[in-house]
C-alpha atoms as a PDB file:
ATOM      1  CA  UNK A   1      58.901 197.622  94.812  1.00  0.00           C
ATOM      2  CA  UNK A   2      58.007 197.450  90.776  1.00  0.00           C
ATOM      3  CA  UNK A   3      54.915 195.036  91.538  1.00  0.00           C
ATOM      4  CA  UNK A   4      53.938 197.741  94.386  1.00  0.00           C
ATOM      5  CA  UNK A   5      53.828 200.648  91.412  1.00  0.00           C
ATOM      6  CA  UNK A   6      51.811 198.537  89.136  1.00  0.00           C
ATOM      7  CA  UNK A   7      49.716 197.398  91.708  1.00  0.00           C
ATOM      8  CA  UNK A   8      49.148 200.854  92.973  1.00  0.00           C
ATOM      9  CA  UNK A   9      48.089 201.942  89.249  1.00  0.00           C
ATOM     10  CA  UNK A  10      45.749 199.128  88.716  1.00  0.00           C
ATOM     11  CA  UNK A  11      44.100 199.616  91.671  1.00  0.00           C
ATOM     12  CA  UNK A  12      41.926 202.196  89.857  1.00  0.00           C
ATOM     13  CA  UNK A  13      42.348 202.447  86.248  1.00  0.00           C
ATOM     14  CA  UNK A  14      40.502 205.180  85.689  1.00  0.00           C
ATOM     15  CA  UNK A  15      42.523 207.467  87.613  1.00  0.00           C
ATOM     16  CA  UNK A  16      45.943 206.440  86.046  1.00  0.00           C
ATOM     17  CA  UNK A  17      47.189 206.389  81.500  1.00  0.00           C
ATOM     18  CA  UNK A  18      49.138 203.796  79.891  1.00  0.00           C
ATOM     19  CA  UNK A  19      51.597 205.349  77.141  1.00  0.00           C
ATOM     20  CA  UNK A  20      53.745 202.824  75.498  1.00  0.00           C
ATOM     21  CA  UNK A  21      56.684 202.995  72.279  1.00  0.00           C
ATOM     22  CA  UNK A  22      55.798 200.798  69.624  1.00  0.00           C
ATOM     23  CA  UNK A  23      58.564 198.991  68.020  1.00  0.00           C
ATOM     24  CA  UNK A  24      60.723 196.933  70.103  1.00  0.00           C
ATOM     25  CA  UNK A  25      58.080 197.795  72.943  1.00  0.00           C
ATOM     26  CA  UNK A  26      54.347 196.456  71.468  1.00  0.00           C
ATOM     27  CA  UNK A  27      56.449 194.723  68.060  1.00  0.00           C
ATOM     28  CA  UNK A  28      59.485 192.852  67.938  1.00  0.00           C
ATOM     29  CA  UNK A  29      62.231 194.911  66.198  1.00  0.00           C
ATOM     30  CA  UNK A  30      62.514 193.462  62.317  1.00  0.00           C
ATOM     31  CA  UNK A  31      65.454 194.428  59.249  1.00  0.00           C
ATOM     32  CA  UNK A  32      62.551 196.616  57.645  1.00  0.00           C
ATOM     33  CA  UNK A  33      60.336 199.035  59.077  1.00  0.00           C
ATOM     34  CA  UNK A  34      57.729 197.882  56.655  1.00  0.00           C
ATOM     35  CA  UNK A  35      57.692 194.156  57.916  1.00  0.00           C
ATOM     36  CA  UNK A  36      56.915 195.414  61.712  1.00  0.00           C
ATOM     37  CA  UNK A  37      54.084 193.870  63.634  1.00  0.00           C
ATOM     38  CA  UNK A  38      51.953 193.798  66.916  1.00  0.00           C
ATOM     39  CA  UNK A  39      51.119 190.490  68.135  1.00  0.00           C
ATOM     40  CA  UNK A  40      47.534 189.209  68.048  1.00  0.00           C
ATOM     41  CA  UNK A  41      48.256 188.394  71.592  1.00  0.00           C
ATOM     42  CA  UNK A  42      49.397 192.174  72.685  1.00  0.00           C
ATOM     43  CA  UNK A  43      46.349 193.504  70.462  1.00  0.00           C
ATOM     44  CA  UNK A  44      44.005 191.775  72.549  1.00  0.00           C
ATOM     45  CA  UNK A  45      45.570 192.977  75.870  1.00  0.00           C
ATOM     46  CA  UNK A  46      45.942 196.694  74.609  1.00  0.00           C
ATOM     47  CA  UNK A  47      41.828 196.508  73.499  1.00  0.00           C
ATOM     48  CA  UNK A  48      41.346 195.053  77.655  1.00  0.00           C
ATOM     49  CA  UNK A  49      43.503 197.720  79.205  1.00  0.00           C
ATOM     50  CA  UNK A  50      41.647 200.847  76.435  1.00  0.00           C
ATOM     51  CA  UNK A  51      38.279 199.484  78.173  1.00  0.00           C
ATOM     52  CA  UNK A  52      40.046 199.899  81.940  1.00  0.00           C
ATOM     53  CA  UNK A  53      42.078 202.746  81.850  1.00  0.00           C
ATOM     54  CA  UNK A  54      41.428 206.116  81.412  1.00  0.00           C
ATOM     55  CA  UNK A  55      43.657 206.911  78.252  1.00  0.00           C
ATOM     56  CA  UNK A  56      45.675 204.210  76.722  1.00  0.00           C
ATOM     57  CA  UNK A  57      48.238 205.517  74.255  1.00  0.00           C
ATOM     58  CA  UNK A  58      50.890 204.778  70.988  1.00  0.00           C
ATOM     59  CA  UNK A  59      53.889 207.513  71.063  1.00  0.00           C
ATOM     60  CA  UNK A  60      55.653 206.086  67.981  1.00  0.00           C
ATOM     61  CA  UNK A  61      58.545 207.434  65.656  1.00  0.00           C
ATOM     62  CA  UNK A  62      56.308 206.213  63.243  1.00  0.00           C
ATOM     63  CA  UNK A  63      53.701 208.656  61.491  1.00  0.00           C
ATOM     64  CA  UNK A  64      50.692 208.296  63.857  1.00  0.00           C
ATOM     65  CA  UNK A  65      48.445 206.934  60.476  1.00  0.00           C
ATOM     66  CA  UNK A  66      51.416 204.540  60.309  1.00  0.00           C
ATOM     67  CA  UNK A  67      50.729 203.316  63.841  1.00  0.00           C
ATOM     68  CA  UNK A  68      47.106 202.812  63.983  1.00  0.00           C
ATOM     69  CA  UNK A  69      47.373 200.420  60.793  1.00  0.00           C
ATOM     70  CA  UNK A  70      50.210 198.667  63.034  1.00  0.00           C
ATOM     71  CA  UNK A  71      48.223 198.804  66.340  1.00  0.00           C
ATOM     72  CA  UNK A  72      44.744 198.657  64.700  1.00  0.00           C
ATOM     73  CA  UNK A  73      43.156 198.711  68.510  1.00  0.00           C
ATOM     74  CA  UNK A  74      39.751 200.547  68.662  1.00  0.00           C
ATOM     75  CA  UNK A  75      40.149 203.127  71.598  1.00  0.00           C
ATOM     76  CA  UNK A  76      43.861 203.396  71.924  1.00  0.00           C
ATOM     77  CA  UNK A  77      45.242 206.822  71.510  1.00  0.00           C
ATOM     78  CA  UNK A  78      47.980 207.672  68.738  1.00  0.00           C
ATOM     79  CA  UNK A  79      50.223 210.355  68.766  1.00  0.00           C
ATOM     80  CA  UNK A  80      53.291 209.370  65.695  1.00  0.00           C
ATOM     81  CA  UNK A  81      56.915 211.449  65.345  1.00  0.00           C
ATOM     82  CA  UNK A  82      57.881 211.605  68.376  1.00  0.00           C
ATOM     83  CA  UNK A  83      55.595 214.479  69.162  1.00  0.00           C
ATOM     84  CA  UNK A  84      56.114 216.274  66.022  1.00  0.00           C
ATOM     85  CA  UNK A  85      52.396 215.746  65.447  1.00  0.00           C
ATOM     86  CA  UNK A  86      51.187 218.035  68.093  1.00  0.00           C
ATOM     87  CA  UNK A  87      53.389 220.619  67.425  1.00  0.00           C
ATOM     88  CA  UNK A  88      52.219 222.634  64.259  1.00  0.00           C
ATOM     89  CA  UNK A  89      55.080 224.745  63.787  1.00  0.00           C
ATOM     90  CA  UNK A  90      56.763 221.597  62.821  1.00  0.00           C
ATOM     91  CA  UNK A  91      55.421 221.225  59.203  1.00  0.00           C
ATOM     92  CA  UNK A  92      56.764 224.692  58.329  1.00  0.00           C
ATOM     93  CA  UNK A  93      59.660 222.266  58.269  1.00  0.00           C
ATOM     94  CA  UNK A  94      58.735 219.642  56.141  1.00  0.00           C
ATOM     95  CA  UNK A  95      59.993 220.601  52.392  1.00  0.00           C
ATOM     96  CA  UNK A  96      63.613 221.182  54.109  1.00  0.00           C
ATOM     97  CA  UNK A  97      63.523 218.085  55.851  1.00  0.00           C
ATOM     98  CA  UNK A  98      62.562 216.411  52.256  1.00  0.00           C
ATOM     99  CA  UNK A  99      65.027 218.249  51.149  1.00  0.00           C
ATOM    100  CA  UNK A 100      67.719 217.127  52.856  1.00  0.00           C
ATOM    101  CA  UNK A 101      67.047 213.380  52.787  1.00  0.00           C
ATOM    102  CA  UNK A 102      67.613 213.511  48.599  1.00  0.00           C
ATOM    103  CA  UNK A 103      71.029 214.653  49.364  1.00  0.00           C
ATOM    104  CA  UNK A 104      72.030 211.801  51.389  1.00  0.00           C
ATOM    105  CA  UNK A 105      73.055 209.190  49.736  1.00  0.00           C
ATOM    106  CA  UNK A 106      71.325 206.371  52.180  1.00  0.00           C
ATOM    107  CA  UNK A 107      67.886 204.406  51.933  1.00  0.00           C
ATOM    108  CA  UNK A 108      65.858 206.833  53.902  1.00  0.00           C
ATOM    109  CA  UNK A 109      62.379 206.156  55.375  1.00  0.00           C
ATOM    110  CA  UNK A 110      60.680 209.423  54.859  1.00  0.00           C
ATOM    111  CA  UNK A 111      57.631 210.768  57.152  1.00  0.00           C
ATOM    112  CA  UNK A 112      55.750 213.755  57.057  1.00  0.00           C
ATOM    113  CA  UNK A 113      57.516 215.776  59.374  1.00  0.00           C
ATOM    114  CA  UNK A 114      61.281 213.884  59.778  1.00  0.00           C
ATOM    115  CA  UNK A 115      63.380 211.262  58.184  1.00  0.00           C
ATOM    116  CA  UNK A 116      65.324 208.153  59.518  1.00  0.00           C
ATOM    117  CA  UNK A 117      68.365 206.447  58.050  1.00  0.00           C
ATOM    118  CA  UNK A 118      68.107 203.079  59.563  1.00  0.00           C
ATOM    119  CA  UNK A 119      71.511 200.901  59.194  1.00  0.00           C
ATOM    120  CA  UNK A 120      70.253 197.665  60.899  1.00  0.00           C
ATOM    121  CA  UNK A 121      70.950 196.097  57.931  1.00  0.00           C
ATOM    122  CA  UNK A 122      74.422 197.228  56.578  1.00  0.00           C
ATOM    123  CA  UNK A 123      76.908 194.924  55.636  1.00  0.00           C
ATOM    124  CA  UNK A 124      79.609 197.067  57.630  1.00  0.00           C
ATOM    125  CA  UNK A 125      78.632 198.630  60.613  1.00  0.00           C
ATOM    126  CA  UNK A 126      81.549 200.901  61.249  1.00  0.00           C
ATOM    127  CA  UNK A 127      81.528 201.870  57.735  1.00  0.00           C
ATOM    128  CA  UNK A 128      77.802 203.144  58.196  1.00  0.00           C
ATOM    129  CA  UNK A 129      78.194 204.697  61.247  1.00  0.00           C
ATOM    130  CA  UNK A 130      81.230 206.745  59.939  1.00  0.00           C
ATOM    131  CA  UNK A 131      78.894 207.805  56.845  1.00  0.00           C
ATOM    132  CA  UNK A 132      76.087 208.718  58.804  1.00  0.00           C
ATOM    133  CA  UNK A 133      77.942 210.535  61.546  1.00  0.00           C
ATOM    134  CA  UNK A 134      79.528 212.846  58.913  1.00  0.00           C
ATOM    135  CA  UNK A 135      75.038 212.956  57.446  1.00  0.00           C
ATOM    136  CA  UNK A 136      74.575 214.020  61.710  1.00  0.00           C
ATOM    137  CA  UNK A 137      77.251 216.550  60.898  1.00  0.00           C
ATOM    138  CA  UNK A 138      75.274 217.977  57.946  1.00  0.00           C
ATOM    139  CA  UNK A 139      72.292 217.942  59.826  1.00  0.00           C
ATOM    140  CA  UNK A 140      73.394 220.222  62.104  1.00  0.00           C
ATOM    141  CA  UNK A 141      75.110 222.656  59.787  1.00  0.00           C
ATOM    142  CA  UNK A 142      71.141 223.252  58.096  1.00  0.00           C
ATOM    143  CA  UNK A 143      69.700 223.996  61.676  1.00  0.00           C
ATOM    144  CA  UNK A 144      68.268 220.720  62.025  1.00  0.00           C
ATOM    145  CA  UNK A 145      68.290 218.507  64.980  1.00  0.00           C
ATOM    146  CA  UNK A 146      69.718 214.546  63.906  1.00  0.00           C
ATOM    147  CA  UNK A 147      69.312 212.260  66.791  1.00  0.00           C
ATOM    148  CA  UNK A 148      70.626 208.206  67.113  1.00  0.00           C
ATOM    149  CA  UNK A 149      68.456 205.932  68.168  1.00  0.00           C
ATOM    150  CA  UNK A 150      68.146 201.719  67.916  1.00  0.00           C
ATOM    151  CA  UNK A 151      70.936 201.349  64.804  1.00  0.00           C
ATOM    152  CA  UNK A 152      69.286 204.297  63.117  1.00  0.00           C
ATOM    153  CA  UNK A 153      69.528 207.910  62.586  1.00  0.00           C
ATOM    154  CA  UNK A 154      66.636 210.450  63.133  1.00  0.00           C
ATOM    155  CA  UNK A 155      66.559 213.965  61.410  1.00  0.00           C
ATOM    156  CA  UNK A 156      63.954 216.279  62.781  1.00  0.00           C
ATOM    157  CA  UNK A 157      63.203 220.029  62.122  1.00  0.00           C
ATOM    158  CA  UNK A 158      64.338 222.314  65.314  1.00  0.00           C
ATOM    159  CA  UNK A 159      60.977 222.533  67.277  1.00  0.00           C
ATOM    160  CA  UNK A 160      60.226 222.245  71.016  1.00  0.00           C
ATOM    161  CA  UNK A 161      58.610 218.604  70.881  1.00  0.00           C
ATOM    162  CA  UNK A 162      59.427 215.165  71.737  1.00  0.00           C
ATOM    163  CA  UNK A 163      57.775 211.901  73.059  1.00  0.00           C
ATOM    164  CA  UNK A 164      58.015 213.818  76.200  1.00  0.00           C
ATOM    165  CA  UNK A 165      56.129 217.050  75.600  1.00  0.00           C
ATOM    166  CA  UNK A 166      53.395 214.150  73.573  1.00  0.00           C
ATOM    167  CA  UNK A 167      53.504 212.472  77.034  1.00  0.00           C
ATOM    168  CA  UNK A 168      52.506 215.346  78.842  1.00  0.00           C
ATOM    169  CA  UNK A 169      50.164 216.753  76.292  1.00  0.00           C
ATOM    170  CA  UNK A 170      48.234 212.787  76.550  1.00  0.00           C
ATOM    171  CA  UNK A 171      48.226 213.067  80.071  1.00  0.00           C
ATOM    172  CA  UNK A 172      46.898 216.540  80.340  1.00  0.00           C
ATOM    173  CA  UNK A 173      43.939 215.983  78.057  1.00  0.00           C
ATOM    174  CA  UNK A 174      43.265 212.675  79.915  1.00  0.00           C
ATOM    175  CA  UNK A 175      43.063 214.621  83.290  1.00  0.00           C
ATOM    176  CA  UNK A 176      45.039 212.139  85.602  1.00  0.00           C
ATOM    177  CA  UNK A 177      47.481 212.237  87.723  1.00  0.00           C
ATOM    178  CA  UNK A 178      49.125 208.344  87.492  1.00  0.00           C
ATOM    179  CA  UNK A 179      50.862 206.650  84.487  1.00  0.00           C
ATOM    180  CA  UNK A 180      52.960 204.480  83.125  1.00  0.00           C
ATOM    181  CA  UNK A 181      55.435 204.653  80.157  1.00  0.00           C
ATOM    182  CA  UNK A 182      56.939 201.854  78.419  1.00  0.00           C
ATOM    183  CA  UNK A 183      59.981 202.154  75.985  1.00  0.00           C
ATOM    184  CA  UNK A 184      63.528 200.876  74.712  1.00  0.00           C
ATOM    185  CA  UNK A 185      65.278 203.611  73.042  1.00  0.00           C
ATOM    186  CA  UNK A 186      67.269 206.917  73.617  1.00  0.00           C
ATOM    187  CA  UNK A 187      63.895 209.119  72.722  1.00  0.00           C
ATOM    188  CA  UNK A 188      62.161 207.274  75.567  1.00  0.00           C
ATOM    189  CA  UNK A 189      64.133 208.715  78.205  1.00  0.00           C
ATOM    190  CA  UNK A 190      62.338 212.132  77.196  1.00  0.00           C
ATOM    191  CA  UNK A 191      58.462 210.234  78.238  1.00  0.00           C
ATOM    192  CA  UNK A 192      60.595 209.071  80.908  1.00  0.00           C
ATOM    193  CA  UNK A 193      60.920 212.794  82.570  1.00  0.00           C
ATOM    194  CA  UNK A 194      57.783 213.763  81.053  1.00  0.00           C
ATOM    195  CA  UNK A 195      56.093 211.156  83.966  1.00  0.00           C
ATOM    196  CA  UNK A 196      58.150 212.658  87.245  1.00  0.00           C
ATOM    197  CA  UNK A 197      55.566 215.546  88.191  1.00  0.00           C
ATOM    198  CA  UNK A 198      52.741 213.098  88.538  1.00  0.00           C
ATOM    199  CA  UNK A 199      51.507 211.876  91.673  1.00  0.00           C
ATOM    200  CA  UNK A 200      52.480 207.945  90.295  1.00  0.00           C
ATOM    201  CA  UNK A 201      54.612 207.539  87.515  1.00  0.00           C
ATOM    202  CA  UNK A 202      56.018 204.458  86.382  1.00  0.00           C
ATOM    203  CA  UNK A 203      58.618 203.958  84.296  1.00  0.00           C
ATOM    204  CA  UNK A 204      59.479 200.650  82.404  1.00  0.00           C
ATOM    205  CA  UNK A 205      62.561 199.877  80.135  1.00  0.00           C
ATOM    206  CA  UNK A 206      62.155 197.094  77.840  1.00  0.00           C
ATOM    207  CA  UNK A 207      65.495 195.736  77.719  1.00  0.00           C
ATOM    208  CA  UNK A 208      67.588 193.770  74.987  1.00  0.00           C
ATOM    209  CA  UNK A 209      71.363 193.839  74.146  1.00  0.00           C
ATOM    210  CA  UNK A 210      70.809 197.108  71.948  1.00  0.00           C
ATOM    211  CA  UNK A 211      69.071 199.114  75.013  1.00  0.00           C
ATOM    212  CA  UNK A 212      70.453 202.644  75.734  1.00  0.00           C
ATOM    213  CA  UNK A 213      72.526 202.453  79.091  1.00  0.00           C
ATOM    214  CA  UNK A 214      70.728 205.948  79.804  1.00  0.00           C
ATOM    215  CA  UNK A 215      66.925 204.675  79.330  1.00  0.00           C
ATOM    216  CA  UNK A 216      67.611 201.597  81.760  1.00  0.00           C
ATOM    217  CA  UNK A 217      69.569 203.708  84.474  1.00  0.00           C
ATOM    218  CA  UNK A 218      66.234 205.809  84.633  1.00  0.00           C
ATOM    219  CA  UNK A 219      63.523 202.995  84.718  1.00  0.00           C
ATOM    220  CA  UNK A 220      61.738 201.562  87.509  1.00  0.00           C
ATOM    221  CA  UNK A 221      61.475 198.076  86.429  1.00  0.00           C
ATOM    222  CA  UNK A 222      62.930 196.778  83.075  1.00  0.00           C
ATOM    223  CA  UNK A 223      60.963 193.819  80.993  1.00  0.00           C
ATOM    224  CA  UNK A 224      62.758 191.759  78.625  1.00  0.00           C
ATOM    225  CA  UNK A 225      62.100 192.467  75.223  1.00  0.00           C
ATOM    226  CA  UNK A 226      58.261 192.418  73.767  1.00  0.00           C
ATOM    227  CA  UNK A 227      57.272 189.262  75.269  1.00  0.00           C
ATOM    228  CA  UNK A 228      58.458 190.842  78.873  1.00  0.00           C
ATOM    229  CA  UNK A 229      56.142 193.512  77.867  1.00  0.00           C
ATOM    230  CA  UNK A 230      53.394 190.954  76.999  1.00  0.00           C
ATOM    231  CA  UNK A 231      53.512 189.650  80.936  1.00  0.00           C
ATOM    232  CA  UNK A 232      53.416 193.359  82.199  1.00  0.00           C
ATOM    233  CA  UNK A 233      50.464 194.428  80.453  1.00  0.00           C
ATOM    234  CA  UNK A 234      49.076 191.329  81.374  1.00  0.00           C
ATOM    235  CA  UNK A 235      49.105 192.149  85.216  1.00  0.00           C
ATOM    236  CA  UNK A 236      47.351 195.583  84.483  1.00  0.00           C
END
């Protein structure tokens, strides 16, 4: 049944987008942010497919200017922060959002529009949950929307946007009616939903032992990990 989907949106690639997550989807998930990085290998097969397809997309937590020095593909799409970037209202929320991340007492990876307290690399995981659940807490006391992902916490201002409405904004533009979405995290269920109007929409989950129950529940086929990913895009 999978190999029927993605034979079905091969079959013409100029009727049909590819939208894939970045980290843990396109690079293997590293300690630091900062050390991140797309495989020669999946660079040449995203630069093939942006030739084939109509629209080939990045929807990335990442700030998109982040993402296309990751990527670095000529003709692939980039939308970064989870959809933040397409919404405007949402940098009427930046100085509160910067705001917010000096009072937490946590290494925080700031972005124009949201911050993320990443604990992958804690000493004591409890402990850091229990701190950053009580920072989730806070969050929500200023009007602002915290949301767990892959052993990190995401603080975002309260507007309407999310890797599903950047989903459906890519795949308006583009003008098709066929995609697929590719992703391993909690936010990924959102592109997930964003696909189930379309005439074809396929849904991968790129699994490991950290994957959100909810994301591979939803999926129509599930890779393992980026190499797993490699092999799809490979049959594209």
């Amino acid at each position: 049944m999978a190999g029927d989907l993605l034979a079905r949106l091969a079959a013409e690639p100029r009727l049909a987008a590819i939208l894939l997550d970045v980290d843990g989807t396109l690079a293997p998930i590293v300690e630091q942010p900062d050390e991140a990085r797309v495989p020669e290998e999946t660079r040449h097969e995203l630069a093939r497919l942006a030739s084939r397809y109509a629209l080939v997309a990045c929807v990335s937590g990442r700030p998109g200017a982040e993402v296309e020095r990751l990527v670095g593909v000529p003709g692939v799409a980039v939308v970064g922060e989870h959809g933040l970037e397409l919404a405007p209202e949402a940098s009427r929320w930046a100085d509160r959002i910067a705001d917010f991340a000096t009072g937490v007492d946590w290494p925080a990876e700031r972005k124009p529009l949201s911050v993320s307290f990443h604990f992958r690399r804690a000493d004591d995981e409890a402990a850091a949950r229990a701190y950053l659940t009580r920072v989730e807490a806070a969050a929500r006391a200023e009007n602002l929307v915290p949301r767990w992902g892959r052993m990190v916490l995401e603080v975002r201002p309260p507007v309407e946007a999310d890797k599903g409405t950047a989903v459906a904004a890519l795949v308006g533009r583009a003008g098709v009616r066929r995609a697929l979405y590719a992703g391993d995290d909690t936010t990924d269920v959102d592109a997930f939903a964003a696909l189930d109007g379309l005439d074809l929409g396929v849904k991968v989950a790129v699994g490991s032992a950290e994957a959100p129950p909810a994301l591979v529940a939803v999926a129509d086929l599930v890779v393992e990990g980026t190499d797993g990913m490699l092999e799809l895009l490979r049959k594209l």
